[in-house]
Protein backbone atom coordinates (compact mmCIF):
# COMPACT_ATOMS: atom_id res chain seq x y z
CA UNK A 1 21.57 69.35 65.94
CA UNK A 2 20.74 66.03 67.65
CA UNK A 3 24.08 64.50 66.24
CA UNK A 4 26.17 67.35 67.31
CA UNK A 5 24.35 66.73 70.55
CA UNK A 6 25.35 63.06 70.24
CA UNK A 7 29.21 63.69 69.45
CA UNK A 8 29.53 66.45 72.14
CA UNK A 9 28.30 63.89 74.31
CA UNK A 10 30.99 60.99 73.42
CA UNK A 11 33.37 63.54 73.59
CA UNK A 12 32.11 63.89 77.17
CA UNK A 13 31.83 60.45 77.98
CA UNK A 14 35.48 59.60 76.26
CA UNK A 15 37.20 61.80 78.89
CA UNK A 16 35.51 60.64 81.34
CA UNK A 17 36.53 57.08 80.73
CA UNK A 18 39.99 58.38 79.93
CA UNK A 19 40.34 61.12 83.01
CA UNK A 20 43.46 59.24 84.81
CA UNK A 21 45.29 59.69 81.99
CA UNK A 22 45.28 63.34 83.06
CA UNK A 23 47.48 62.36 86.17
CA UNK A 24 50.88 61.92 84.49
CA UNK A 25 50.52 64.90 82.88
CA UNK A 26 49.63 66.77 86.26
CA UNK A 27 52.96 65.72 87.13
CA UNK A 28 54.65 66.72 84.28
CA UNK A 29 52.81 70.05 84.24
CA UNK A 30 54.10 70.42 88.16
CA UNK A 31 57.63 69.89 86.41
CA UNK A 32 57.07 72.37 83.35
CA UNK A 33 55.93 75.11 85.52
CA UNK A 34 59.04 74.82 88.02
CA UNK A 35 61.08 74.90 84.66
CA UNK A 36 60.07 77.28 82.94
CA UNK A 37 59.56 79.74 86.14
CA UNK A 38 63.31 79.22 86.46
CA UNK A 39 63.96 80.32 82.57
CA UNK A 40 61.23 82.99 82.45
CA UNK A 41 64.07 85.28 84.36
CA UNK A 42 63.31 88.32 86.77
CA UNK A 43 60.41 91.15 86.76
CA UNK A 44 61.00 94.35 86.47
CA UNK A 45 59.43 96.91 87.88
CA UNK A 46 59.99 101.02 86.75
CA UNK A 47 59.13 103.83 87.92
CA UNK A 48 59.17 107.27 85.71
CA UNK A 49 59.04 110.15 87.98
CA UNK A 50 58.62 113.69 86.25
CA UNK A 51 60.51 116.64 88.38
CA UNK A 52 59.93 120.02 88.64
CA UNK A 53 61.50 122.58 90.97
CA UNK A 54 60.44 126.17 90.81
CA UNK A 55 62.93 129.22 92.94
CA UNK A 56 60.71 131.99 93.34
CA UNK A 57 63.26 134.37 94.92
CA UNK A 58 66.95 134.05 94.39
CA UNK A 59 69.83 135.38 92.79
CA UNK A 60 71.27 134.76 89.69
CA UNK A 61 72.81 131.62 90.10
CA UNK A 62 71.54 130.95 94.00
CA UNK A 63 69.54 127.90 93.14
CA UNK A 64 72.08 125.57 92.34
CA UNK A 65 71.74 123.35 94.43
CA UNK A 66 67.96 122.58 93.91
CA UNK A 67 68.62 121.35 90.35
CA UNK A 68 67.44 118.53 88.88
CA UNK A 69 71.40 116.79 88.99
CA UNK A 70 71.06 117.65 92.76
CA UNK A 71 67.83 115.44 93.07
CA UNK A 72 69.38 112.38 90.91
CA UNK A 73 72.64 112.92 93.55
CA UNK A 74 70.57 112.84 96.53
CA UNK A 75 69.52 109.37 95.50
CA UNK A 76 73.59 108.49 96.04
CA UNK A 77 73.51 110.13 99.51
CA UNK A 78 74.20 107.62 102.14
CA UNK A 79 71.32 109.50 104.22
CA UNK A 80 68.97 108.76 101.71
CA UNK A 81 69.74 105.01 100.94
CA UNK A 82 69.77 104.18 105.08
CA UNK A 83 65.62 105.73 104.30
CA UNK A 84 65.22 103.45 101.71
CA UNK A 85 66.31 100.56 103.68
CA UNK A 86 64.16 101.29 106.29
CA UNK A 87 61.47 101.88 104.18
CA UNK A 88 62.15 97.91 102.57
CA UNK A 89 62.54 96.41 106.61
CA UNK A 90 66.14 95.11 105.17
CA UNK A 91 69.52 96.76 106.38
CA UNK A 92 71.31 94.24 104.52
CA UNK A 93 69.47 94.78 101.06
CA UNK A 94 71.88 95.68 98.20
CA UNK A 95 70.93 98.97 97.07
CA UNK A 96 73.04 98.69 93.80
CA UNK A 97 70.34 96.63 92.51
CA UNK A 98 68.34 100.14 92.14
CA UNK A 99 69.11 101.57 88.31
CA UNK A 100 68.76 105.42 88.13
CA UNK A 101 68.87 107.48 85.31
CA UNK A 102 68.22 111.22 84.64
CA UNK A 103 66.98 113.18 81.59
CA UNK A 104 67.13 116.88 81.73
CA UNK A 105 64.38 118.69 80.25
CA UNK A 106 65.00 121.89 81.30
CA UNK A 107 67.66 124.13 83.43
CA UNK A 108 67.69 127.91 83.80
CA UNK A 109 67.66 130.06 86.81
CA UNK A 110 64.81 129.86 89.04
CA UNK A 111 63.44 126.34 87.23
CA UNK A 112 64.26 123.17 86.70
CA UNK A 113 62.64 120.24 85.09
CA UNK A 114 63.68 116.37 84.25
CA UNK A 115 62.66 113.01 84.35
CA UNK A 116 64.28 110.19 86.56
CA UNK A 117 63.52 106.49 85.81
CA UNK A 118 64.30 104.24 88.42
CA UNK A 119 63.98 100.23 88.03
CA UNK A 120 64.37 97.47 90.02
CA UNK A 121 64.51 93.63 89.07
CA UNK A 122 63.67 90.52 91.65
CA UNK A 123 62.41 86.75 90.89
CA UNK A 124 59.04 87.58 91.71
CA UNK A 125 57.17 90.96 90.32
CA UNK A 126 55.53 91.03 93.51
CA UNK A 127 58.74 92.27 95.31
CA UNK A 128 60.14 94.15 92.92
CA UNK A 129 57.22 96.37 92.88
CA UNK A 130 57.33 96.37 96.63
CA UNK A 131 60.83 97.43 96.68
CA UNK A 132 60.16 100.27 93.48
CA UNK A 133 56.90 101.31 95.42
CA UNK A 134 58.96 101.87 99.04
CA UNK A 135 61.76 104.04 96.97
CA UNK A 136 59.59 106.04 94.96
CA UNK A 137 57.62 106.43 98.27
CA UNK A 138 61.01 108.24 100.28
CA UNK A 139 62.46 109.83 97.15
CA UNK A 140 58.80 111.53 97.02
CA UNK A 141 58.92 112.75 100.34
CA UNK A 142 62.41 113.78 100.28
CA UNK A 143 62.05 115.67 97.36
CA UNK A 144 59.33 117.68 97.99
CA UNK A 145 58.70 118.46 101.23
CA UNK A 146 60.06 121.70 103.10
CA UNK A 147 62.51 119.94 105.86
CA UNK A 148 63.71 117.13 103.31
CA UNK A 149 66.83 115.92 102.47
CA UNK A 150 66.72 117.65 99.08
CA UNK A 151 66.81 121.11 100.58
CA UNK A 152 68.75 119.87 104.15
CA UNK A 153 71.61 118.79 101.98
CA UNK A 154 71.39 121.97 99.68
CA UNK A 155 71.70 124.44 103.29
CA UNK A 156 74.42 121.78 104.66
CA UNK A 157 76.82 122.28 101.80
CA UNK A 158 76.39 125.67 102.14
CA UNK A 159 77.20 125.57 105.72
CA UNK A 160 79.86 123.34 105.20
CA UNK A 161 81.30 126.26 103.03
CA UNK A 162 81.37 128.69 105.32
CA UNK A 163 82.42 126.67 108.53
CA UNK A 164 85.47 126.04 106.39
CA UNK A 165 86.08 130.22 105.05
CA UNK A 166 85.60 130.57 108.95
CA UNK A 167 88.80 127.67 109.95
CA UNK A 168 90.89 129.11 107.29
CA UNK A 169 90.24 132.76 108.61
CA UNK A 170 90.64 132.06 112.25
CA UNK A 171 93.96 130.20 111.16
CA UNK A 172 95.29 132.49 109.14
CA UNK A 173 94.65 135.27 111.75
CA UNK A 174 96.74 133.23 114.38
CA UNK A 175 99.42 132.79 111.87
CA UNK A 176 99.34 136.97 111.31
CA UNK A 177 99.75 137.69 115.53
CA UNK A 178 102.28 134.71 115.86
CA UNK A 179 104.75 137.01 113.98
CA UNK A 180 107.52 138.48 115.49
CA UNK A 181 106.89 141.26 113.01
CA UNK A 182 103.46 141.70 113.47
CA UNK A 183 103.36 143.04 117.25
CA UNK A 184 102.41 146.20 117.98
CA UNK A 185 101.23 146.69 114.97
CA UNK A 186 97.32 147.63 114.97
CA UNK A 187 96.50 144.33 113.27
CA UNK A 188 92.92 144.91 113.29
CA UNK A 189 92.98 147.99 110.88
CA UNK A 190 96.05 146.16 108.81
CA UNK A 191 93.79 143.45 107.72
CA UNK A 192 90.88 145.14 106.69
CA UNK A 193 89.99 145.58 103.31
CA UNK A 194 92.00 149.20 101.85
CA UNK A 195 89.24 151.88 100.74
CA UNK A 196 86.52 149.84 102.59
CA UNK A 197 83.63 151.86 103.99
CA UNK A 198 84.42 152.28 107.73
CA UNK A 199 87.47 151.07 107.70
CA UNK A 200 90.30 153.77 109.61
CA UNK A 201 92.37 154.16 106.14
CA UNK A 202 89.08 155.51 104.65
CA UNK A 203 88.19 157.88 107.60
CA UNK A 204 92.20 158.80 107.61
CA UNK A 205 91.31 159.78 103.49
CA UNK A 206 88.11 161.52 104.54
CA UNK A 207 89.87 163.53 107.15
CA UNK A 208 92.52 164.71 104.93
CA UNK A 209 90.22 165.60 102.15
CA UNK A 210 88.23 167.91 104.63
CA UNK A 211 91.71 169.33 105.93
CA UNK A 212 92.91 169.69 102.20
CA UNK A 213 89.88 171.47 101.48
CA UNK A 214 90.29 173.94 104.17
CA UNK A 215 93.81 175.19 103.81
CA UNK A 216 93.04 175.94 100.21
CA UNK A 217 90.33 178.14 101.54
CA UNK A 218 93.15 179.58 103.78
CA UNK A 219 95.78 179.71 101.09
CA UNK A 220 93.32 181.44 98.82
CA UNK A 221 93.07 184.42 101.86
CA UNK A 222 96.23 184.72 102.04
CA UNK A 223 96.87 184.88 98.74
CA UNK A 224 94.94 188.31 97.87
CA UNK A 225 96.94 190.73 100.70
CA UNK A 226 95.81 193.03 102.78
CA UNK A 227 93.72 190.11 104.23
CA UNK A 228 90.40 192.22 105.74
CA UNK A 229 88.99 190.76 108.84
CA UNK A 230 85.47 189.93 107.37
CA UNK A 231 87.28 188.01 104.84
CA UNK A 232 89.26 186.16 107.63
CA UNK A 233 86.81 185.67 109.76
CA UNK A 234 84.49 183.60 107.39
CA UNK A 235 87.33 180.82 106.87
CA UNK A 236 88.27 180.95 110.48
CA UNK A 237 84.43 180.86 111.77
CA UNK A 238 85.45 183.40 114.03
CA UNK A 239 85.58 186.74 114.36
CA UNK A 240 88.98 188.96 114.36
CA UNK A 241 89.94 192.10 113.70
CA UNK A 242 91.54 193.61 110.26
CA UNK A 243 94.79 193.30 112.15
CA UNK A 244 94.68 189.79 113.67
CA UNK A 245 93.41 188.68 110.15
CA UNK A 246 96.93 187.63 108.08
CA UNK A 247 98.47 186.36 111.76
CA UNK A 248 95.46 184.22 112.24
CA UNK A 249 95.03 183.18 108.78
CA UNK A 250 98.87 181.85 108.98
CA UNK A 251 98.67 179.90 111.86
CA UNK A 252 95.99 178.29 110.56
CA UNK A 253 98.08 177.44 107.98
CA UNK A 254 100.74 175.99 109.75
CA UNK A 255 97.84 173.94 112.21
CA UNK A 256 96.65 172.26 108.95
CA UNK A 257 99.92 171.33 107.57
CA UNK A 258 100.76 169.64 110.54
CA UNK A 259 97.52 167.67 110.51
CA UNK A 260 98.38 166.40 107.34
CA UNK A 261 101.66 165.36 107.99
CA UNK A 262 100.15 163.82 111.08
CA UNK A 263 97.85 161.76 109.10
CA UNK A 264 99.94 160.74 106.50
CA UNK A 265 102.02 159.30 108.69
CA UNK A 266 99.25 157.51 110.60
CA UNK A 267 98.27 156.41 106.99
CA UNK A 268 101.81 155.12 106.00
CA UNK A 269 101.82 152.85 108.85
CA UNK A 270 99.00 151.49 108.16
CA UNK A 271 100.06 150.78 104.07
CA UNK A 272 100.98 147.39 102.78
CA UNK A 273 103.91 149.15 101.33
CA UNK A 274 105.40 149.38 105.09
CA UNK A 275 104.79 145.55 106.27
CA UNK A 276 107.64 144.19 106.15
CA UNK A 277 107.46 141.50 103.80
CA UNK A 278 106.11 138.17 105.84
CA UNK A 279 103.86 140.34 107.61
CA UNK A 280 102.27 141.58 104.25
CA UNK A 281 102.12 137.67 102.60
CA UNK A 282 100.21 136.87 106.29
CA UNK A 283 98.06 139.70 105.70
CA UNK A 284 97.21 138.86 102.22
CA UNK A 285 96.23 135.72 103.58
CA UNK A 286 93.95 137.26 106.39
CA UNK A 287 92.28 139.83 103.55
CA UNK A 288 91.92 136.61 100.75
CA UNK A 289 89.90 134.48 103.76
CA UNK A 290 87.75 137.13 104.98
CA UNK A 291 85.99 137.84 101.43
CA UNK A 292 85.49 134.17 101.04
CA UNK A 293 84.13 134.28 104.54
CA UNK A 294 81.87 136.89 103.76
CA UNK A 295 80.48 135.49 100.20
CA UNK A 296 79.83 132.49 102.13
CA UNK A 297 77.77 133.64 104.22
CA UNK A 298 76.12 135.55 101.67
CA UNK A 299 75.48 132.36 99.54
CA UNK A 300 74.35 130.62 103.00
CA UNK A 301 71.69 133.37 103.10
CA UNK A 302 70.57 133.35 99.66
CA UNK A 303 70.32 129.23 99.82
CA UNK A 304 68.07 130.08 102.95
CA UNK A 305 65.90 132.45 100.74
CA UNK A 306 65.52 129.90 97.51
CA UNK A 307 64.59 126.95 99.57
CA UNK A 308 61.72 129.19 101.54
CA UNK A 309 60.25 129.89 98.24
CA UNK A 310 61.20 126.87 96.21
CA UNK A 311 58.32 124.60 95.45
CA UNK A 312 59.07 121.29 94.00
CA UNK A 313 56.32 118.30 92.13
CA UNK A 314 56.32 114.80 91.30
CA UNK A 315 54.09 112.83 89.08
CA UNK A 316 54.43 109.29 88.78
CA UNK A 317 53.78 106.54 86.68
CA UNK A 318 54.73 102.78 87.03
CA UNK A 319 55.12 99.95 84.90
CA UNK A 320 56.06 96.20 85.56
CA UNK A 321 56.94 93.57 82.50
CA UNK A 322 58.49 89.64 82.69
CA UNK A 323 58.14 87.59 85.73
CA UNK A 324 55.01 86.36 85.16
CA UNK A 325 55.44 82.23 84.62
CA UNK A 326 57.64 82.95 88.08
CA UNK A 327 54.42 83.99 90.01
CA UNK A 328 51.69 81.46 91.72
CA UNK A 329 49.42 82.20 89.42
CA UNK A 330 51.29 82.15 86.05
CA UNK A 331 52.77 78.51 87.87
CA UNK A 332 49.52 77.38 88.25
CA UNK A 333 48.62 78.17 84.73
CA UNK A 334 51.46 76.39 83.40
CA UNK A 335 50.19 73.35 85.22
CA UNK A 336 46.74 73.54 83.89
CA UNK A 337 47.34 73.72 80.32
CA UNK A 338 49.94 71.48 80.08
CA UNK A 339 47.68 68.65 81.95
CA UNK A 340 44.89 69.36 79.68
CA UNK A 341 46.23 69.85 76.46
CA UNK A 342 48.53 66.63 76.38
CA UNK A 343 46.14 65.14 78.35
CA UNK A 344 43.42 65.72 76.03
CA UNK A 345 46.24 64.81 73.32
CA UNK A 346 46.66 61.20 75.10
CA UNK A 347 43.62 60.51 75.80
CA UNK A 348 42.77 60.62 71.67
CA UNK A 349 45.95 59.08 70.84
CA UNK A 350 44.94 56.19 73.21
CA UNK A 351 41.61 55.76 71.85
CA UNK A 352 43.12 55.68 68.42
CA UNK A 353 45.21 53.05 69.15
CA UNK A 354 42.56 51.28 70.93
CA UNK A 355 40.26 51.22 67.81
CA UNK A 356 42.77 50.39 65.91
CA UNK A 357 43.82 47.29 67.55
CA UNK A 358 39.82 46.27 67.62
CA UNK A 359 39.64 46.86 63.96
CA UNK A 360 36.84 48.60 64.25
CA UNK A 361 35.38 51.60 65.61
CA UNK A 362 34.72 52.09 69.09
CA UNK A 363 30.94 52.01 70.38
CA UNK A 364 29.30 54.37 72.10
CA UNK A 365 29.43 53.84 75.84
């Protein structure tokens, strides 16, 4: 014990004498450490975000648009990278230095799941983590929250849609009226939909059915002679006598034939068949743009419904590797062991040599 005592204690003592031959290997440790920060390259810094978006009320189909490709292409949006800017404090950073990738999990109606990995690389790992931290930071916000640009841009396509069904129509229905052809035509009835509910054609087919339905009521009177009052008076829905029965029954006859040539006249003019032919290819047009107008709208709506009862998490985990011999600290380590080891290193070497020119072994000091 005392002589590990004693050599701990020359060690001690050795270094001591020695200690400026730590100083030119300060300065080559300074040197190493600028070096090798320079070779140790960038750090990287990742983010792996796990997505989920639940549609609790849509139709089949209405949620595309809050699907986990929609949340990776919202990170392309121009909106989105002038928020990540801001969110740095640089309008002139290069947002290309951002790498994004998506892995699907899972995509069916009313759910979808993936993971996005995002990384960013920069000289020192402090920034890069800054700049991961501040896009992770917007992408969250955006992604989940009611108002944000992951559901904005879903209603503004939408939108978009429609506003253009609604051009086209409005276009096409100037093109109809600027046609020679076309006036005094009753354009509005023309364009509708044939057969629709509402729609004069179907209350011109109503009418006729009813009117159809009644003269064979009065056909089938007349068709069983001597017509008896009673029996004339229930189809009528009036009374007459036995004698004014047939005579009635006839004219009725004749009243409800007219009708129907009335209406199918009325009807004919209103048939494509009739257009004459650039009138019918402008209608066509009119007919085509008004269904897309309307499904628009109705896919408008139905984005309005899955985004009020979408609901959309996030969790998050980070991860940083390389960069360290660029930082302060992994500088200042450099520095350190280089100085002491080959310091240390000299200092023996030089007391080796020293003994060795004395030809004998050093004494104890």
């Amino acid at each position: 014990m005392p002589g590990l005592t004693s050599g701990l204690q020359r060690d001690i003592n050795l270094v001591r004498r020695r200690a400026w031959l730590f100083i030119p290997f300060l300065f080559v440790g300074i040197l190493a450490a600028l070096f090798i920060g320079r070779l140790a390259g960038n750090a990287n810094a990742v983010a792996t975000m796990q997505l989920e978006t639940v549609v609790n009320d849509a139709s089949i189909g209405g949620d595309r648009g809050l699907r986990i490709f929609e949340a990776q292409s919202m990170t392309s949006d121009v909106e989105f990278q002038a928020m990540v800017l801001e969110a740095i404090g640089d309008p002139e950073f290069d947002y290309a230095r951002f790498s994004i990738s998506l892995f699907p999990i899972s995509i069916a109606d009313g759910v979808a799941r993936g993971i996005l990995t995002m990384s960013i690389s920069d000289a020192s790992k402090a920034e890069s983590e800054r700049l991961r931290d501040a896009w992770v930071a917007v992408f969250a916000r955006e992604y989940t929250e009611p108002d944000g640009l992951f559901r904005t841009r879903f209603i503004r396509t939408k939108q978009a849609v429609l506003d253009l069904a609604d051009s086209q129509y409005n276009d096409s229905v100037a093109a109809l009226r600027a046609l020679p052809a076309a006036e005094g035509l009753p354009l509005d009835e023309i364009v509708r939909t044939p057969g629709l509910v509402g729609s004069l054609v179907a209350e011109l087919n109503v009418q006729e059915a009813r009117i159809r339905a009644e003269g064979a009521e009065v056909q089938a009177a007349l068709a069983s002679p001597p017509v008896s009052g009673i029996q004339a008076s229930a189809v009528l829905g009036f009374a007459v006598s036995d004698a004014e029965a047939g005579p009635a029954l006839r004219d009725r006859a004749r009243v409800l034939d007219g009708a129907l040539q009335a209406l199918a006249s009325r009807r004919l003019s209103l048939s494509d068949s009739s257009l004459p032919p650039d009138v019918l290819d402008a209608v066509l047009q009119v007919r085509s743009f008004n269904a897309l107008r309307n499904d628009a709208q109705l896919r408008l709506n139905n984005a309005g419904i899955a985004v009020a009862s979408s609901q959309s998490s996030i969790e998050t985990s980070y991860t940083s590797s390389g960069g360290i011999a660029g930082t302060l600290f992994g500088r200042i380590a450099v520095v350190v062991a280089v100085t002491l080891v080959f310091g240390l290193i000299a200092i023996y070497v030089f007391e080796w040599l020293a003994q060795v020119r004395a030809g004998s072994p050093a004494a104890d000091s």
